[in-house]
N, C-alpha and C. Protein backbone atom coordinates (compact mmCIF):
# COMPACT_ATOMS: atom_id res chain seq x y z
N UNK A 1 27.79 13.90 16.13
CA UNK A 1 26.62 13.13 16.53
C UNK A 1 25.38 13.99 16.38
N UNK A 2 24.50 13.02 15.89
CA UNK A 2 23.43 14.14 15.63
C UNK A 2 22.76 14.54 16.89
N UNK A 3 21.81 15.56 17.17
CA UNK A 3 21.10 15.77 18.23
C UNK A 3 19.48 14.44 18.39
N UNK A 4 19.45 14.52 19.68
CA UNK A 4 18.47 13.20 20.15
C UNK A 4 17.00 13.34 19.40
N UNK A 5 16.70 14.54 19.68
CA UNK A 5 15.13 14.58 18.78
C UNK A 5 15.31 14.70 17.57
N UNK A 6 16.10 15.58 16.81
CA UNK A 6 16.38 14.84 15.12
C UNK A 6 16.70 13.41 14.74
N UNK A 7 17.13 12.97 15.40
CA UNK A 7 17.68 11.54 15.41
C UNK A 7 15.79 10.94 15.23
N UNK A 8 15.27 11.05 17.00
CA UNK A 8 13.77 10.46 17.10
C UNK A 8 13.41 10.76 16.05
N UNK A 9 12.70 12.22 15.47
CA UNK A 9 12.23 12.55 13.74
C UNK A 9 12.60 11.78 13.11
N UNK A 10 13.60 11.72 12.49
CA UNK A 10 13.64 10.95 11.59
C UNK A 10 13.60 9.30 11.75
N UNK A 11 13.90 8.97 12.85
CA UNK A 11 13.23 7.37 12.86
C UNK A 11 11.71 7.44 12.99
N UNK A 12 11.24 8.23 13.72
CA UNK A 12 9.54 8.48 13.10
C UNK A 12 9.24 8.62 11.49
N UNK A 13 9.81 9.38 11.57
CA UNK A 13 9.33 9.76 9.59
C UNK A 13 9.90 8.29 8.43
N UNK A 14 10.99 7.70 8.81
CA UNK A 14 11.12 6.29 8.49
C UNK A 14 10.01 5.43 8.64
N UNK A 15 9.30 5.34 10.05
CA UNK A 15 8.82 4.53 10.11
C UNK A 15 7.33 4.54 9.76
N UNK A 16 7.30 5.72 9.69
CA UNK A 16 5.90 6.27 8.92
C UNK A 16 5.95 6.11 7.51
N UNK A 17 7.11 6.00 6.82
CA UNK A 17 6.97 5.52 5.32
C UNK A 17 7.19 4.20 4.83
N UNK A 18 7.76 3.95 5.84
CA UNK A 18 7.75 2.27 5.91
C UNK A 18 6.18 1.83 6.21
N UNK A 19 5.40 1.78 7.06
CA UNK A 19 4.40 1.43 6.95
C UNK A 19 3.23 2.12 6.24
N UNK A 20 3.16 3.19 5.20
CA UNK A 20 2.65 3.69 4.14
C UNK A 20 3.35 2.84 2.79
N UNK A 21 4.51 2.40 2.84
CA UNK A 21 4.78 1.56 1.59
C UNK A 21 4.35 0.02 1.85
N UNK A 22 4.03 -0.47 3.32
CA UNK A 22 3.69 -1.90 3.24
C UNK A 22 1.92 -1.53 3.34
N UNK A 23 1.43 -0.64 3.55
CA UNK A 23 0.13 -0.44 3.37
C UNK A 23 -0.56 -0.65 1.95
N UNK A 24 0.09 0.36 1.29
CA UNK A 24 0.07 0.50 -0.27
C UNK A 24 0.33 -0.98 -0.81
N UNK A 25 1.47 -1.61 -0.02
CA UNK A 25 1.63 -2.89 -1.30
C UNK A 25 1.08 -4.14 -0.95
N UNK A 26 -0.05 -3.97 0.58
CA UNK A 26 -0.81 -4.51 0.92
C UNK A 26 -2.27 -4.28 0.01
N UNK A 27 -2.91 -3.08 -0.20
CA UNK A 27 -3.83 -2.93 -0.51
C UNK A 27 -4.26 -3.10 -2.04
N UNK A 28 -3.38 -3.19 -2.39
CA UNK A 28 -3.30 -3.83 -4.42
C UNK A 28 -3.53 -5.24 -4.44
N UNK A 29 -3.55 -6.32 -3.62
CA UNK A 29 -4.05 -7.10 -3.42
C UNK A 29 -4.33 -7.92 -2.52
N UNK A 30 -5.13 -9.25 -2.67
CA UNK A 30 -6.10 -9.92 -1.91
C UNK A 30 -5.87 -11.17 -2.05
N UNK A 31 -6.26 -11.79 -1.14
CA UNK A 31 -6.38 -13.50 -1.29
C UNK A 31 -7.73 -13.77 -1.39
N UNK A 32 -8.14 -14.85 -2.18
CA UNK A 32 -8.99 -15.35 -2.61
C UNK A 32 -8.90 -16.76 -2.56
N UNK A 33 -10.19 -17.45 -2.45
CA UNK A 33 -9.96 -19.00 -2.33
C UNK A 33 -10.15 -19.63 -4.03
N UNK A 34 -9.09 -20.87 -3.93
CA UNK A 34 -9.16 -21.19 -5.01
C UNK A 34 -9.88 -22.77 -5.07
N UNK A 35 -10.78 -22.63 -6.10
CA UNK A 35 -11.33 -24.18 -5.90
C UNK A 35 -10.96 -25.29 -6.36
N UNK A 36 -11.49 -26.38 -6.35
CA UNK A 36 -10.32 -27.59 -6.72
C UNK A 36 -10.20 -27.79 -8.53
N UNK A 37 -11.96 -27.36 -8.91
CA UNK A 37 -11.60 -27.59 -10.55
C UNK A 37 -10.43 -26.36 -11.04
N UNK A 38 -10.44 -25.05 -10.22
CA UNK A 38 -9.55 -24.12 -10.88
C UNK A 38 -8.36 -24.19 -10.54
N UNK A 39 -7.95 -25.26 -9.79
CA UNK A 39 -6.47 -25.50 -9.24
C UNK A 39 -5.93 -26.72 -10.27
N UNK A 40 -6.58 -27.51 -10.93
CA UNK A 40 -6.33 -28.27 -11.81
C UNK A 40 -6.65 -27.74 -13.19
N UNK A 41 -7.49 -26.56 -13.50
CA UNK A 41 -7.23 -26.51 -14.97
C UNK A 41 -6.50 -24.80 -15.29
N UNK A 42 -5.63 -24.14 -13.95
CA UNK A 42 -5.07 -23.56 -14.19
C UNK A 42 -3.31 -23.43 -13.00
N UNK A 43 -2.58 -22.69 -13.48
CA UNK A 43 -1.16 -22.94 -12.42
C UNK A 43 -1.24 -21.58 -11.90
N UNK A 44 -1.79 -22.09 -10.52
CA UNK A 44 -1.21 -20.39 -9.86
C UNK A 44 -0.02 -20.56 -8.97
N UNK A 45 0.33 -19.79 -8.77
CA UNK A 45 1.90 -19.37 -8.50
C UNK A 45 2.00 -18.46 -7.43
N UNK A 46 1.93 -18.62 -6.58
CA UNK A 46 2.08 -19.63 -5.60
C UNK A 46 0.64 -19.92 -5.03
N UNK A 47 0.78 -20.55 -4.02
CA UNK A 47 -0.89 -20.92 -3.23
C UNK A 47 -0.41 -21.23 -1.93
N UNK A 48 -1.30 -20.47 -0.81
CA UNK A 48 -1.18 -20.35 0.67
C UNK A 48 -2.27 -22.06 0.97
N UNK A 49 -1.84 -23.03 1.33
CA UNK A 49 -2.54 -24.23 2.00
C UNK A 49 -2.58 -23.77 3.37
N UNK A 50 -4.27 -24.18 3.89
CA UNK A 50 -3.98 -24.16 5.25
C UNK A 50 -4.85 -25.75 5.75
N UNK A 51 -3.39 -26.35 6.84
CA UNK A 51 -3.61 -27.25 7.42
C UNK A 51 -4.32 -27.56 8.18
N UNK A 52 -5.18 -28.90 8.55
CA UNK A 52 -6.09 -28.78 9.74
C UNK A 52 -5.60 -28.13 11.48
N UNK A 53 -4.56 -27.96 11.31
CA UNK A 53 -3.73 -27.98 12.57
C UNK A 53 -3.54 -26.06 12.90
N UNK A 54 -4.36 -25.47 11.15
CA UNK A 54 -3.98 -23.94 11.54
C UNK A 54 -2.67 -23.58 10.49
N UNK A 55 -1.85 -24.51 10.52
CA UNK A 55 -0.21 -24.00 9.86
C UNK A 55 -0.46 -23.29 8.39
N UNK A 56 0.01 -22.71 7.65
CA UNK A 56 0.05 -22.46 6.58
C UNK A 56 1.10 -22.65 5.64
N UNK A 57 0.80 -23.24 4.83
CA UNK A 57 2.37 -23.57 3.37
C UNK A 57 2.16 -22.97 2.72
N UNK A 58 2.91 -22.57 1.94
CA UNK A 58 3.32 -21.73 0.51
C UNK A 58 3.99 -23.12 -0.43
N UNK A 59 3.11 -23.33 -1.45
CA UNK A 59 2.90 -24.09 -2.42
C UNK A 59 3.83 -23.48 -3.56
N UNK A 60 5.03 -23.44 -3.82
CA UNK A 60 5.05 -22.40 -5.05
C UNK A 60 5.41 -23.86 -6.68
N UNK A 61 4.33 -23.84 -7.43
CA UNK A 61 4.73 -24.28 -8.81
C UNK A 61 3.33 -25.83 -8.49
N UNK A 62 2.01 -25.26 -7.95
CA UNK A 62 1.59 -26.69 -7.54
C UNK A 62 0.53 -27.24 -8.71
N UNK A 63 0.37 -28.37 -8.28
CA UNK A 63 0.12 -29.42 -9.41
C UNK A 63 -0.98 -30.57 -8.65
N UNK A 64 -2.17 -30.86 -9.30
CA UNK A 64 -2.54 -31.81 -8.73
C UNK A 64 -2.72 -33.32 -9.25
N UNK A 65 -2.25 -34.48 -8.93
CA UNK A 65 -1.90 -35.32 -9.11
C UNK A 65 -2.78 -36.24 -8.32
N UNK A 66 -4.46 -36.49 -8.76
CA UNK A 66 -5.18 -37.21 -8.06
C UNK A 66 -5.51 -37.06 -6.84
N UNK A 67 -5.83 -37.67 -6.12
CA UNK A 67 -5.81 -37.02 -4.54
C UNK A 67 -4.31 -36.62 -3.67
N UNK A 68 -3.73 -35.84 -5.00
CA UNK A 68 -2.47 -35.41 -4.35
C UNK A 68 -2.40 -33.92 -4.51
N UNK A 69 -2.03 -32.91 -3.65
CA UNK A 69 -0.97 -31.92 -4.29
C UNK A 69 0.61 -31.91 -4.20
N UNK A 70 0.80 -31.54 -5.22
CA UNK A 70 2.05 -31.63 -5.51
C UNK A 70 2.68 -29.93 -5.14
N UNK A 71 4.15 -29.80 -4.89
CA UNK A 71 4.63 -28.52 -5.56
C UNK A 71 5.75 -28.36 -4.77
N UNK A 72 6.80 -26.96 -5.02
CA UNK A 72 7.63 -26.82 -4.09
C UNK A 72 7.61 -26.14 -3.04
N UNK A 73 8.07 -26.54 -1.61
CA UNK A 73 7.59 -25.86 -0.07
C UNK A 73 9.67 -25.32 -0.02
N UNK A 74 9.75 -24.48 0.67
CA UNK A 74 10.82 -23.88 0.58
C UNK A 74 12.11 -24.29 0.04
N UNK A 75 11.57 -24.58 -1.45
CA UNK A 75 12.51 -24.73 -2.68
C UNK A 75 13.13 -26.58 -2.39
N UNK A 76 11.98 -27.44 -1.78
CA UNK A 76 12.40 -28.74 -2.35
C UNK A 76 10.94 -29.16 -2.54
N UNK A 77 10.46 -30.54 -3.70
CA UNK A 77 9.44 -31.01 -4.18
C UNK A 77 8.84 -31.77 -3.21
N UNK A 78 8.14 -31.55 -3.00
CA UNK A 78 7.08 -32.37 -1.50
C UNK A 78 5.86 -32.73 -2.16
N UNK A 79 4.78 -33.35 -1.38
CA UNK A 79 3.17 -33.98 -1.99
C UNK A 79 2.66 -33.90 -0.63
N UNK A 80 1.40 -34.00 -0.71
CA UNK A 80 0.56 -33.62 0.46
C UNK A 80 -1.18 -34.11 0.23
N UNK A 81 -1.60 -34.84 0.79
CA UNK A 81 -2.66 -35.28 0.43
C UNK A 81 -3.84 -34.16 0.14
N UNK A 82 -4.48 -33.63 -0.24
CA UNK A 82 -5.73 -33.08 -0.82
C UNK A 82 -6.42 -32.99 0.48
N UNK A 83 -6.50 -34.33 1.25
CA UNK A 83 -7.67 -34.05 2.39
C UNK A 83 -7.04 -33.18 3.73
N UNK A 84 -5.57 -33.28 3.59
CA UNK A 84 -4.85 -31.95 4.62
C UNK A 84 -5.25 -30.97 4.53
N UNK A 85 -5.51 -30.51 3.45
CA UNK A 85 -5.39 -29.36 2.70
C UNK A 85 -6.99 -28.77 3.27
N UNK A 86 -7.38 -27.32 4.31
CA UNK A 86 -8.82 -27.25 4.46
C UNK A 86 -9.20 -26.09 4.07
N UNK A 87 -8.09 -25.15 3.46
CA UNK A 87 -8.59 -24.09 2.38
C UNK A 87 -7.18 -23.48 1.83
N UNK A 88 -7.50 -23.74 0.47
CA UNK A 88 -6.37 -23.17 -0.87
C UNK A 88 -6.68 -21.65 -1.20
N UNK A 89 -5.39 -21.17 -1.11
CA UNK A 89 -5.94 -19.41 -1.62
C UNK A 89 -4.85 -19.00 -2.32
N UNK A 90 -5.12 -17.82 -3.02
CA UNK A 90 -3.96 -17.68 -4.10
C UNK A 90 -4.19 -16.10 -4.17
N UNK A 91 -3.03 -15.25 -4.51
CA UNK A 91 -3.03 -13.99 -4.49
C UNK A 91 -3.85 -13.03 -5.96
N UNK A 92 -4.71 -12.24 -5.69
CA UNK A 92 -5.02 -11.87 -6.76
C UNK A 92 -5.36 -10.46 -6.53
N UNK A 93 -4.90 -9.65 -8.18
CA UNK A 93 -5.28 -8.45 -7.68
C UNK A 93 -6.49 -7.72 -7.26
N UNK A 94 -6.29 -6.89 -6.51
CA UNK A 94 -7.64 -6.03 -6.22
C UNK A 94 -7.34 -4.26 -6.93
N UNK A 95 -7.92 -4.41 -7.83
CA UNK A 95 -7.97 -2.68 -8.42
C UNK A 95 -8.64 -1.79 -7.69
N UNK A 96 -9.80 -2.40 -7.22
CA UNK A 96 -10.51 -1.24 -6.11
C UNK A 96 -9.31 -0.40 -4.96
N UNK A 97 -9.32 -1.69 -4.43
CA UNK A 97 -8.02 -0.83 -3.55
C UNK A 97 -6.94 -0.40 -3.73
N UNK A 98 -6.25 -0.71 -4.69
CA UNK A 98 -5.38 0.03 -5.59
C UNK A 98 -5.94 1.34 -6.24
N UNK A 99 -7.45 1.36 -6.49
CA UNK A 99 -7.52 2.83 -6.87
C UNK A 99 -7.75 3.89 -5.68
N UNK A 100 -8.09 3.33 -4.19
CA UNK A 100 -8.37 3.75 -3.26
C UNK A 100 -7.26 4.22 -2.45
N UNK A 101 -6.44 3.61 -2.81
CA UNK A 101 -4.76 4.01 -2.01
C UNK A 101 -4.22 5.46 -3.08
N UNK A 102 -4.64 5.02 -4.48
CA UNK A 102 -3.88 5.71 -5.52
C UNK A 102 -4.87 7.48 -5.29
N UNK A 103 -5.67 7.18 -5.25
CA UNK A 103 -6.30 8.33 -4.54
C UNK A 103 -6.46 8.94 -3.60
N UNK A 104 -6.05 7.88 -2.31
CA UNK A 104 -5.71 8.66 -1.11
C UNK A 104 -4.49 9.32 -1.13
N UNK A 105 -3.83 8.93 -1.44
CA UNK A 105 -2.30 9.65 -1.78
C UNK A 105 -2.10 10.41 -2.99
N UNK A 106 -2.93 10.62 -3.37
CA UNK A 106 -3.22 12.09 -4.20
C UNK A 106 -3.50 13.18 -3.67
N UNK A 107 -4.71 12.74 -2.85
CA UNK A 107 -4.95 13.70 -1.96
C UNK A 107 -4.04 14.54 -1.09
N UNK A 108 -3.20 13.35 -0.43
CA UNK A 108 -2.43 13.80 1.10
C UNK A 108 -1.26 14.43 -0.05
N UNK A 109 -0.87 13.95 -0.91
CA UNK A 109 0.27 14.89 -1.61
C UNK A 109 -0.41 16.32 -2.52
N UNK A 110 -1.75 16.17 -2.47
CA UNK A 110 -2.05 17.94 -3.28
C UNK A 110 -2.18 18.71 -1.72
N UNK A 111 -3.11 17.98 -0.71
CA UNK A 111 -3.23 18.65 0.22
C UNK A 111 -2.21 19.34 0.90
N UNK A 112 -0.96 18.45 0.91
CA UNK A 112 0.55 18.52 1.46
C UNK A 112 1.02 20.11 0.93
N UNK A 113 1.14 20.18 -0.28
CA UNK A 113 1.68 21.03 -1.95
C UNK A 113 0.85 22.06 -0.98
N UNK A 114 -0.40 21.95 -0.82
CA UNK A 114 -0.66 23.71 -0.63
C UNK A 114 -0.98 23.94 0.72
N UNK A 115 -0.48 23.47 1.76
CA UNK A 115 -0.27 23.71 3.25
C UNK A 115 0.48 24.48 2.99
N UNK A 116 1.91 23.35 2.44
CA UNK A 116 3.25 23.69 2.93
C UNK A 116 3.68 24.82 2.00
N UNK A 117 3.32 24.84 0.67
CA UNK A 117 3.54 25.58 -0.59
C UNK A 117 3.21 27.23 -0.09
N UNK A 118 1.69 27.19 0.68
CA UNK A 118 1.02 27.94 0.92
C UNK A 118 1.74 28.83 2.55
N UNK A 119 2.45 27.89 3.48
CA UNK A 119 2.72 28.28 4.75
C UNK A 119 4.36 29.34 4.50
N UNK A 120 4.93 28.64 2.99
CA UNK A 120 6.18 29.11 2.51
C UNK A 120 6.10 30.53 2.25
N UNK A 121 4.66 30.83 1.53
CA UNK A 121 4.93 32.35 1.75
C UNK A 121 4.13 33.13 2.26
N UNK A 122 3.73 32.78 3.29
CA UNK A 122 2.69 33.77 4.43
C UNK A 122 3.51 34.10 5.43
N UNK A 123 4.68 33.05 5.67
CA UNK A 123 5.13 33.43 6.68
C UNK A 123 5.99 34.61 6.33
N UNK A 124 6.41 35.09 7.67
CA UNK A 124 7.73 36.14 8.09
C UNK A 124 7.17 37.39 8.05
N UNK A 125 7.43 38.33 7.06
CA UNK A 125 6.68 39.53 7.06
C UNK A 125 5.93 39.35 6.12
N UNK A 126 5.93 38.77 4.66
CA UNK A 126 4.89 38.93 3.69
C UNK A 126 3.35 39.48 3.72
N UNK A 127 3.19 40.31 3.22
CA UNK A 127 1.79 40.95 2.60
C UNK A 127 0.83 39.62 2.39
N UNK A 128 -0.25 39.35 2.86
CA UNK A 128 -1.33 38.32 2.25
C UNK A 128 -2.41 39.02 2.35
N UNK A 129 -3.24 38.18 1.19
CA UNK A 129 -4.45 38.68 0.58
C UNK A 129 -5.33 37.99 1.01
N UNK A 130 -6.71 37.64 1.74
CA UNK A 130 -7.60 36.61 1.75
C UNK A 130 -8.39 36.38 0.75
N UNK A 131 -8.20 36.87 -0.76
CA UNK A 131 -8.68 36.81 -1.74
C UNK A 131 -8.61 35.31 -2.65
N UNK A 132 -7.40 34.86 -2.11
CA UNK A 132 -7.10 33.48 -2.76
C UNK A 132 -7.95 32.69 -3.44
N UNK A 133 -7.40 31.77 -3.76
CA UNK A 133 -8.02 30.81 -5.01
C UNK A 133 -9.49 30.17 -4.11
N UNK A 134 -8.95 29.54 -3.06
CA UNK A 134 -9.78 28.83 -1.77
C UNK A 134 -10.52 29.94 -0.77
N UNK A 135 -10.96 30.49 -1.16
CA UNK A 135 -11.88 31.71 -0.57
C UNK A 135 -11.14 32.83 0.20
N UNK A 136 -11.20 32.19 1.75
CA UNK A 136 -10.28 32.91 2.83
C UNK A 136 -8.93 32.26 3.36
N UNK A 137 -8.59 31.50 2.07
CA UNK A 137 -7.34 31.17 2.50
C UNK A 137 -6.09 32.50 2.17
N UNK A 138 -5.00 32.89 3.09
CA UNK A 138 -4.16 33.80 2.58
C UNK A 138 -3.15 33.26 1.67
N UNK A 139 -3.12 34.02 0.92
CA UNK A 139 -1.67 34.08 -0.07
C UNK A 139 -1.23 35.05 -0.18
N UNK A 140 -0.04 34.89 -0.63
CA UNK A 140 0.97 36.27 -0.68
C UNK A 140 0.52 37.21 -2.33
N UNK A 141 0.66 38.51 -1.50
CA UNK A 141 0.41 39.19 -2.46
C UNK A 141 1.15 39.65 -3.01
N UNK A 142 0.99 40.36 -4.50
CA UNK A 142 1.93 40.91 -5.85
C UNK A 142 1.93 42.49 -4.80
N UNK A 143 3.36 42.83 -5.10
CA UNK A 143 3.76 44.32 -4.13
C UNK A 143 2.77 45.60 -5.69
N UNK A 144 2.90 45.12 -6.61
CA UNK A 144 1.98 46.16 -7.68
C UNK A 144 0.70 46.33 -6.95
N UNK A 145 -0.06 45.20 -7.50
CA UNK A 145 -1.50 44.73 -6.85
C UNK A 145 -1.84 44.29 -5.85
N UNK A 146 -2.15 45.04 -4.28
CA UNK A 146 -1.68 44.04 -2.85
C UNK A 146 -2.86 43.46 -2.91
N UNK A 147 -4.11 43.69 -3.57
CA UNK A 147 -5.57 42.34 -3.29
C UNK A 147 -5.50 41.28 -4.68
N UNK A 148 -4.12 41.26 -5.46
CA UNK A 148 -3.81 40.24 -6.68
C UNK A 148 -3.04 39.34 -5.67
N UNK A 149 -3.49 38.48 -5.75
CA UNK A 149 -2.18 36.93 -5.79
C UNK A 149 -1.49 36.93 -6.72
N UNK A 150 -0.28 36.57 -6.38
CA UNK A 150 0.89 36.83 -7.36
C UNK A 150 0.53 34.95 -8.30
């Protein structure tokens, strides 16, 4: 059996990448409202309806058919009048935030690389230099050259 706080760790560190992967696959895109001429002269796939009542449907394959929509609601063919319907939205991408995630996590993984890269060999007894790349950060030094970074 494992011990209780490794156990906790790692359901922390799970659950910390679990909600960094629904973050990420949140932030690549957006809903947007779709209007009635662009719902008839194109098929989006799927479309969030929201009812006067608040509820929301998932439209998937919809079609409009006069003062109708048409489409399938959890995989059988239904219709729904147009005037139910008090805002249509449909998923679309967002690149901004996709480049904003793709860069935050560049960051936290170079920043990560030279904490940890960096904590790997300062520690224990090692020789460090404050000469480093990053001004007064230490790194371990070459035993030839002790003010060279290896």
């Amino acid at each position: 059996m494992r011990h209780p706080a490794r156990l906790h760790q790692a359901v922390v560190r799970a659950g910390v990448t679990l909600g960094a992967l629904l973050f990420a696959a949140a932030a690549c895109h957006t809903m947007k409202p779709v209007q009635m001429d662009q719902l008839m002269a194109n098929d989006f796939n799927p479309i969030w309806v929201t009812r006067p009542d608040k509820s929301i449907v998932i439209i998937h394959a919809p079609a409009v058919h006069g003062d109708t929509l048409a489409g399938f609601i959890d995989g059988q063919f239904r219709e729904m009048p147009l005037a139910q319907a008090t805002d249509i939205r449909t998923r679309a991408p967002a690149p901004g935030r996709t480049a904003v995630v793709a860069a935050t996590a560049s960051a936290v993984l170079l920043g990560s690389f030279l904490y940890f890269g960096n904590r790997s060999y300062v520690g224990g007894n090692a020789q460090t230099c404050s000469t480093g790349i990053f001004g007064d950060l230490p790194v371990a030094c070459c035993r030839v050259q002790l003010n060279t970074p290896c």
